[in-house]
Protein backbone atom coordinates (compact mmCIF):
# COMPACT_ATOMS: atom_id res chain seq x y z
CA UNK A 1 -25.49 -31.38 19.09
CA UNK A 2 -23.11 -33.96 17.61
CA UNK A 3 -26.10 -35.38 15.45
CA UNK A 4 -25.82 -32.38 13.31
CA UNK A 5 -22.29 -32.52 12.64
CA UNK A 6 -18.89 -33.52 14.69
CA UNK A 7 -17.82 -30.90 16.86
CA UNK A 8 -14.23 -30.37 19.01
CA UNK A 9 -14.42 -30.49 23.11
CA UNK A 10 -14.05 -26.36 22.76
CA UNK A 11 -17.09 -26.25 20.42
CA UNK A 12 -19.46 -27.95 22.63
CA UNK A 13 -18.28 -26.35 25.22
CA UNK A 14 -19.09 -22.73 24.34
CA UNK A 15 -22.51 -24.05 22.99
CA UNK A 16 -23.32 -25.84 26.06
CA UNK A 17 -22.07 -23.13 27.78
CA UNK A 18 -20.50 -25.26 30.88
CA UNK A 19 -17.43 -25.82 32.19
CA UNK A 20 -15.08 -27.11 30.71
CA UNK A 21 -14.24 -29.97 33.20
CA UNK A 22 -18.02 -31.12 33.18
CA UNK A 23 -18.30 -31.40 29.40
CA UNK A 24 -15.16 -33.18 29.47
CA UNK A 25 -16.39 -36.23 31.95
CA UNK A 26 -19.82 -35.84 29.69
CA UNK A 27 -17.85 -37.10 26.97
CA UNK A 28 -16.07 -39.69 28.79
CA UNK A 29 -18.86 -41.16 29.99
CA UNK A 30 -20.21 -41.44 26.08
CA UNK A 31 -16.65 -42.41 25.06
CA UNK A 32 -17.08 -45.13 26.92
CA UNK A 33 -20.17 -46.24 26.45
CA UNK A 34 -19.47 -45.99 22.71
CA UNK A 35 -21.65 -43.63 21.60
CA UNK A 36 -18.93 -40.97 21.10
CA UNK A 37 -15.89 -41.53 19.29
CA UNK A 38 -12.88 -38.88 19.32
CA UNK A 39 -10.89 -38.01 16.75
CA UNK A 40 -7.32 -36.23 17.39
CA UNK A 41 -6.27 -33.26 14.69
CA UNK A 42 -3.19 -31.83 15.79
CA UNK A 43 -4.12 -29.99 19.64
CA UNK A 44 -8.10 -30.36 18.78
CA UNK A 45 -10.19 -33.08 19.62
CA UNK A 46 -13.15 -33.34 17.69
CA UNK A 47 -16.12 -35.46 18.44
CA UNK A 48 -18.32 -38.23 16.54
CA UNK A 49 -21.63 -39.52 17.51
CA UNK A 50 -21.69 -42.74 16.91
CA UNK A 51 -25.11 -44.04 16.04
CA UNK A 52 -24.57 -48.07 15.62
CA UNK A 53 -25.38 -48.48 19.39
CA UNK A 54 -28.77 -46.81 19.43
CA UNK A 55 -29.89 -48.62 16.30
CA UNK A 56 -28.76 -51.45 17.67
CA UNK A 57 -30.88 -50.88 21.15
CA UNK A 58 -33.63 -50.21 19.07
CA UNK A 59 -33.43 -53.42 16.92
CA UNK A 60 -33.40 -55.06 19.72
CA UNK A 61 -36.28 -53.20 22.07
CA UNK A 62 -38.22 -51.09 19.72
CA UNK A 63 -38.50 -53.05 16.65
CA UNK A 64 -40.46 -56.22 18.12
CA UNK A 65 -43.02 -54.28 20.23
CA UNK A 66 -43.91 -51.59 17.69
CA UNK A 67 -45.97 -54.07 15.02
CA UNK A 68 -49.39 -54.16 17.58
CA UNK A 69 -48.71 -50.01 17.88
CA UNK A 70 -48.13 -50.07 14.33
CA UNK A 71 -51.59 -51.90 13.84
CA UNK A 72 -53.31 -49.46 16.21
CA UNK A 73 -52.54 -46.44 14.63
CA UNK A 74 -53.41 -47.92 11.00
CA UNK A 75 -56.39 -49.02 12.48
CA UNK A 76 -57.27 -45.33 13.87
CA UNK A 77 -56.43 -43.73 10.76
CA UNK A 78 -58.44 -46.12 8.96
CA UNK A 79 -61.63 -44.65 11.20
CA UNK A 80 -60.78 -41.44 10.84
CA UNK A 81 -61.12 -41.58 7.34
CA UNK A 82 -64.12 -43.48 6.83
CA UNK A 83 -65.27 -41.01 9.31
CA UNK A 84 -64.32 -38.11 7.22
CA UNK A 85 -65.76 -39.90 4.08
CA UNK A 86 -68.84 -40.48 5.58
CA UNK A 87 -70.18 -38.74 8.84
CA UNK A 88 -72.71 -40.92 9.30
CA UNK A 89 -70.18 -43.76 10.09
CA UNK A 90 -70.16 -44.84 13.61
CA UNK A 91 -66.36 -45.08 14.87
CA UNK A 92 -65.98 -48.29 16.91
CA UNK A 93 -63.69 -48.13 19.88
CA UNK A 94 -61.13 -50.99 20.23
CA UNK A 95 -62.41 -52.68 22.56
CA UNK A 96 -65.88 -52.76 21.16
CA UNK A 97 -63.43 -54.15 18.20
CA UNK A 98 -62.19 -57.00 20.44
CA UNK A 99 -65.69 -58.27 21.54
CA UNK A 100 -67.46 -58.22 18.63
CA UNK A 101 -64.69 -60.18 16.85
């Protein structure tokens, strides 16, 4: 919900529709592990998502092992077409790939 735009602890709460109590220790627990930050205006707080530590986690997990996926599907596209292009093509499965390499 907060990826959309920032929203105060009332806001959520009526869209999540759940009590307030529970939506407050929700936040907490993403205050806390930074991916929320609050902002005070006046009585209302209103709430940020902060992004940096996902893209961080994925930098660090995601990026490295998605090159071979990455390959994969470039390689399966790659077949498809030809296949389209010419149905007489025989698409090779990737392990027949492996051996006859």
């Amino acid at each position: 919900m907060l990826f959309d735009a920032p929203m105060s602890t009332g806001e959520l709460v009526t869209a999540l529709t759940m009590d307030r109590h529970v939506v407050m220790a929700h936040l907490a627990v993403l205050r806390e592990a930074t991916l929320v930050t609050t902002e005070k205006r006046g009585r209302v707080r209103v709430n940020h998502l902060n992004a940096v530590p996902i893209q961080e986690i994925h930098q660090r997990w995601i990026t490295p092992t998605s090159g071979p996926w990455a390959a994969a599907l470039i390689a399966v596209r790659d077949d498809a077409e030809r296949a389209a292009a010419d149905p007489d093509t025989r698409v090779v499965s990737p392990d027949e790939r492996k051996t006859s390499a």
